[in-house]
Protein backbone atom coordinates (compact mmCIF):
# COMPACT_ATOMS: atom_id res chain seq x y z
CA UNK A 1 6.97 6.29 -13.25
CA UNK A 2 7.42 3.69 -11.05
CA UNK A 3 5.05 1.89 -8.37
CA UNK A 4 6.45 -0.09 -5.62
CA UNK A 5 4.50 -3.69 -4.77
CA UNK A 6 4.34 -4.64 -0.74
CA UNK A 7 3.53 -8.24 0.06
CA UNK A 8 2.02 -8.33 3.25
CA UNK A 9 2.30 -12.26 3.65
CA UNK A 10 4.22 -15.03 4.91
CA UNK A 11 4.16 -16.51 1.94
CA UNK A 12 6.35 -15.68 -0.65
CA UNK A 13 4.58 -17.33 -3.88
CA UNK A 14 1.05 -17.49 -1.92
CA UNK A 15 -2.05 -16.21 -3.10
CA UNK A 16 -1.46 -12.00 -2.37
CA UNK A 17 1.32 -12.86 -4.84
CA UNK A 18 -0.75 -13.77 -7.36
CA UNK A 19 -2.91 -11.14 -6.68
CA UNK A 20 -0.25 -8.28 -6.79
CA UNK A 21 1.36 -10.49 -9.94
CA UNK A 22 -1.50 -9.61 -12.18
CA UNK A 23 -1.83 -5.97 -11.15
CA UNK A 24 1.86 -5.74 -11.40
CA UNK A 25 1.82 -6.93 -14.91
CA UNK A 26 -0.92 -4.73 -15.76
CA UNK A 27 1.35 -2.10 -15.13
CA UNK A 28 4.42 -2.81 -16.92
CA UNK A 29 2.41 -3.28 -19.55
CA UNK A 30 1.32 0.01 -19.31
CA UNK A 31 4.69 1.21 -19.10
CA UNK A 32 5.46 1.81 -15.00
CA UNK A 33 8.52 0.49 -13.65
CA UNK A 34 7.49 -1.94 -10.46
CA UNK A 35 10.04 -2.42 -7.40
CA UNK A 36 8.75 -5.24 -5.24
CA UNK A 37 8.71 -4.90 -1.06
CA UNK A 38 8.29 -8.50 -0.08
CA UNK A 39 7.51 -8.39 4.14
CA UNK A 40 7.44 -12.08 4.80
CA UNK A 41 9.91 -13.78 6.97
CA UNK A 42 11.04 -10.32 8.25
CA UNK A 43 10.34 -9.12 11.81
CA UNK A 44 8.95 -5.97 11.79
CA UNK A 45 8.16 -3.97 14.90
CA UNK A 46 5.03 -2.21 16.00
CA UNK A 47 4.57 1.95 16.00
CA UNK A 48 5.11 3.16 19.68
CA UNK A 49 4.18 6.34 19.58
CA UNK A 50 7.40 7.81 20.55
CA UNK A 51 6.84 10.91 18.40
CA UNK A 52 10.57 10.66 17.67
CA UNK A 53 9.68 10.92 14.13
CA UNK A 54 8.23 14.41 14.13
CA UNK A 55 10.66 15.73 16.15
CA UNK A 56 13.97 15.10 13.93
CA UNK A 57 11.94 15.18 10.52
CA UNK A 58 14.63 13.36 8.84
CA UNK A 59 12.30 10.53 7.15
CA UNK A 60 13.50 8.00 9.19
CA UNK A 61 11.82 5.84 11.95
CA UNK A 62 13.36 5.99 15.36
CA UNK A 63 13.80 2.57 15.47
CA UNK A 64 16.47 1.37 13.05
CA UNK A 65 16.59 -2.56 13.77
CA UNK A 66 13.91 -3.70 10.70
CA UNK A 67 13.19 -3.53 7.29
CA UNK A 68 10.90 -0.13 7.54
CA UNK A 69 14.05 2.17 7.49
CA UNK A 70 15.77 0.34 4.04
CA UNK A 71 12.89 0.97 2.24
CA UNK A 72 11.44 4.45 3.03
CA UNK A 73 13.08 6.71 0.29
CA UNK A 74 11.78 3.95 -1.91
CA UNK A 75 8.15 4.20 -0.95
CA UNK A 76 8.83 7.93 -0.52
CA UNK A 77 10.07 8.86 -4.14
CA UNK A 78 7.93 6.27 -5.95
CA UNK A 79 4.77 7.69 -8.01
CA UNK A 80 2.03 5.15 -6.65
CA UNK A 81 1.85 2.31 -3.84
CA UNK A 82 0.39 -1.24 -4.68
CA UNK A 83 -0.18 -3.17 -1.16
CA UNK A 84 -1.60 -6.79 -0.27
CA UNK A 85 -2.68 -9.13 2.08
CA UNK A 86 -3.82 -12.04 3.19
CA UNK A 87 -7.09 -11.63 5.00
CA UNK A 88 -6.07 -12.82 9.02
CA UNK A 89 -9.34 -12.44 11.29
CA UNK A 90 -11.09 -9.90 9.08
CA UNK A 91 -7.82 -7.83 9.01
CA UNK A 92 -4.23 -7.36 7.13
CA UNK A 93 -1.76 -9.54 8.53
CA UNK A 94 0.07 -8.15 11.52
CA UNK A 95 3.47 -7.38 9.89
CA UNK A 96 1.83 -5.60 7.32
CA UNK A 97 -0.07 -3.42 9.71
CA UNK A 98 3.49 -2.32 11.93
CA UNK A 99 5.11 -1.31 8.44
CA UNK A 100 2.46 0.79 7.07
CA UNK A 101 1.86 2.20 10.29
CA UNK A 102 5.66 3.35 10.98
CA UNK A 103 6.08 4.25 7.21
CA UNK A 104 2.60 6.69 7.19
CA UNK A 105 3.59 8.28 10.44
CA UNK A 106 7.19 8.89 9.32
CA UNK A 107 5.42 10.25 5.83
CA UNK A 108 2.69 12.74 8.10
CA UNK A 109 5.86 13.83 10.10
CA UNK A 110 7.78 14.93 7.05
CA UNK A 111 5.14 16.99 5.24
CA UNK A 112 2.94 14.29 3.64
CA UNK A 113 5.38 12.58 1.93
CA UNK A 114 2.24 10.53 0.54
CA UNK A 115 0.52 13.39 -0.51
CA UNK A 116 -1.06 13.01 -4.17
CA UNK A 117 0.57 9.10 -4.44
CA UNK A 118 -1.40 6.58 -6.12
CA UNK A 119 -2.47 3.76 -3.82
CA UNK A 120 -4.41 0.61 -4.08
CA UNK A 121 -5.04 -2.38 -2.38
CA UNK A 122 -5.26 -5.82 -3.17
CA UNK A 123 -6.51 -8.68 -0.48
CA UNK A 124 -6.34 -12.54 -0.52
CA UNK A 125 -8.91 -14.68 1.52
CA UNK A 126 -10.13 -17.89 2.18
CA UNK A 127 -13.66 -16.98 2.50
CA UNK A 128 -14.80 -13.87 4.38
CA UNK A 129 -13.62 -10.65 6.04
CA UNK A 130 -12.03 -9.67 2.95
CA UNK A 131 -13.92 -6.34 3.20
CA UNK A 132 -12.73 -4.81 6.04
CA UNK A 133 -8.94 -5.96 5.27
CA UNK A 134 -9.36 -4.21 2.22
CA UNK A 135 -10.50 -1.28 3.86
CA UNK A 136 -8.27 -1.24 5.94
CA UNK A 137 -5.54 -0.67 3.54
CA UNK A 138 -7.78 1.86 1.97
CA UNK A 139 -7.24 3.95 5.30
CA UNK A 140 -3.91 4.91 4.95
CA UNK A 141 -4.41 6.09 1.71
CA UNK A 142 -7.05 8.15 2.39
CA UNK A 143 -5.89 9.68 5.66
CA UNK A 144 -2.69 10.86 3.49
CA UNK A 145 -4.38 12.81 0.58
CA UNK A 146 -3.59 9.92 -2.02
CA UNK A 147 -5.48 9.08 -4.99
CA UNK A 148 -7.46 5.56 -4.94
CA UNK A 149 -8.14 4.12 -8.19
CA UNK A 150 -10.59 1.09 -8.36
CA UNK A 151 -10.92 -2.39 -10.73
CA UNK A 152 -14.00 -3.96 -11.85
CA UNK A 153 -14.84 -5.03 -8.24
CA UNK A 154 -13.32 -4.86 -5.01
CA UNK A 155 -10.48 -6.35 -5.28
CA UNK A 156 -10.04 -9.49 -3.86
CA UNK A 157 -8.86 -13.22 -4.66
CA UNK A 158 -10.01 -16.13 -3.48
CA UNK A 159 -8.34 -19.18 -2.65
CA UNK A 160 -6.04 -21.31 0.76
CA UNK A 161 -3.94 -23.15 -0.68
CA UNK A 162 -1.17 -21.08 -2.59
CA UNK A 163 -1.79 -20.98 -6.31
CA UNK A 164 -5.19 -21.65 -5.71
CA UNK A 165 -5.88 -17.67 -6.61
CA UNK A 166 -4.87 -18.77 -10.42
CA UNK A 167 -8.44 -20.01 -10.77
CA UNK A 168 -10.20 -16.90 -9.58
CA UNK A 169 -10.45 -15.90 -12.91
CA UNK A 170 -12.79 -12.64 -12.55
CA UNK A 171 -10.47 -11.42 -9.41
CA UNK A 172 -7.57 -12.52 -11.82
CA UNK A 173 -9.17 -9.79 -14.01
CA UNK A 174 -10.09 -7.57 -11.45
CA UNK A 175 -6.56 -7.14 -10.74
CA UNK A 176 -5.48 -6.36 -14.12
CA UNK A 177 -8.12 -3.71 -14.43
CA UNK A 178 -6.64 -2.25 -11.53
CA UNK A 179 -3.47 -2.09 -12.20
CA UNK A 180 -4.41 -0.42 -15.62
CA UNK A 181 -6.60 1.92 -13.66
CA UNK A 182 -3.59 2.96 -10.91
CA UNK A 183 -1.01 3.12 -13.84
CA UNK A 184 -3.69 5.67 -16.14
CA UNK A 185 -4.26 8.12 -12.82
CA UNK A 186 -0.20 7.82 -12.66
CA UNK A 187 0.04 9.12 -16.17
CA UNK A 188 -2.65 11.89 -15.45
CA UNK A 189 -1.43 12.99 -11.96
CA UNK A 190 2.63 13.30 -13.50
CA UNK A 191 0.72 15.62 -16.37
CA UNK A 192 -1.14 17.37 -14.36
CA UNK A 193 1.24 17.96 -11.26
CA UNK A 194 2.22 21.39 -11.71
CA UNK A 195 -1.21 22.58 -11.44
CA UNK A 196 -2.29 20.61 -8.28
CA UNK A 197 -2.58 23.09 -5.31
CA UNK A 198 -0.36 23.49 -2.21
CA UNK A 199 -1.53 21.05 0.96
CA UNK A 200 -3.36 23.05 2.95
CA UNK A 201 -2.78 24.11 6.56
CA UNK A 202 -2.97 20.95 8.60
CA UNK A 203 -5.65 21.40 11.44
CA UNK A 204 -6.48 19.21 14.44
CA UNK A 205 -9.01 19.21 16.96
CA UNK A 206 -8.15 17.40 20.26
CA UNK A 207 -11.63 16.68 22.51
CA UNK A 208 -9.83 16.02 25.89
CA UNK A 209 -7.66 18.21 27.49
């Protein structure tokens, strides 16, 4: 089993590292591989709604000048997603947000490639808003049919100054809770998979015609 870590920061040894460090560890000790996706320093461009994605349905982005693309069939054939943030204006930072955007559409456009995936999210903050970043993350999991496991709280770290996280000790221990938690659903869902159901048939409604 392996779960795949995505740093949504700028900073490479900031706090969402220590965050994601603890779950991460958590995990290995619990015997799942961990591949890290580190974002920062990488320009990353925004979905544009081209729709190019659904028509070729070859798991691939249209736009091949980024990261996104490099990393796909890793996200794609890993058992469980592990993402983090800082906390920027209530919200995940913005590089973050154009990655998991491209890399959920490209997933809905190929058959819910998330489908039955672990995923959890981890946020770092200063002081407030760390709610609604959280959530935020929480959205794409939930929008894809994936399976959310939870820590002792929500899970969050506090701190500005990177490092300053390692004194958070109950977040500290939220984290490793959590990353117990995501890899004991991992070792349920891979004995259990050959009973899960098919998807069902995927309905919309549009309101304006």
């Amino acid at each position: 089993m392996k779960a795949i870590i995505i740093n949504g920061s700028a900073r490479e040894n900031g706090n969402t590292s220590v965050a994601l460090n603890a779950a991460a560890t958590a995990l290995r000790a619990n015997g799942v591989e961990t591949e890290p996706v580190d974002l920062g320093g990488n320009a990353i461009r925004g979905c544009v709604g081209c729709g190019r994605c659904f028509d070729l349905r070859n798991r691939r982005c249209a736009f091949d000048d980024d990261i996104l693309n490099k990393r796909l069939d890793a996200l794609f054939d890993a058992d469980a997603l592990l993402v983090g943030s800082p906390v920027y204006y209530a919200g995940i930072s913005g590089h973050l947000k154009c990655f998991l955007d491209r890399a959920f559409f490209v997933a809905g456009a190929n058959g819910g490639l998330f489908r039955h995936k672990v995923g959890a999210g981890v946020v770092a903050v200063r002081r407030g808003g760390e709610i609604s970043a959280w959530e935020q993350i929480n959205k794409y999991f939930t929008i894809s049919e994936m399976f959310v496991p939870s820590g002792i709280y929500w899970n969050m770290v506090f701190g500005l100054e990177p490092g300053e996280a390692r004194q958070d000790a109950e977040g500290l221990e939220t984290m490793k809770t959590l990353g117990a938690n995501m890899a004991w659903l991992m070792k349920c869902r891979a004995s259990n998979s050959a009973s899960l159901p098919p998807p069902g048939e995927d309905v919309q409604t549009n309101f304006i015609r």
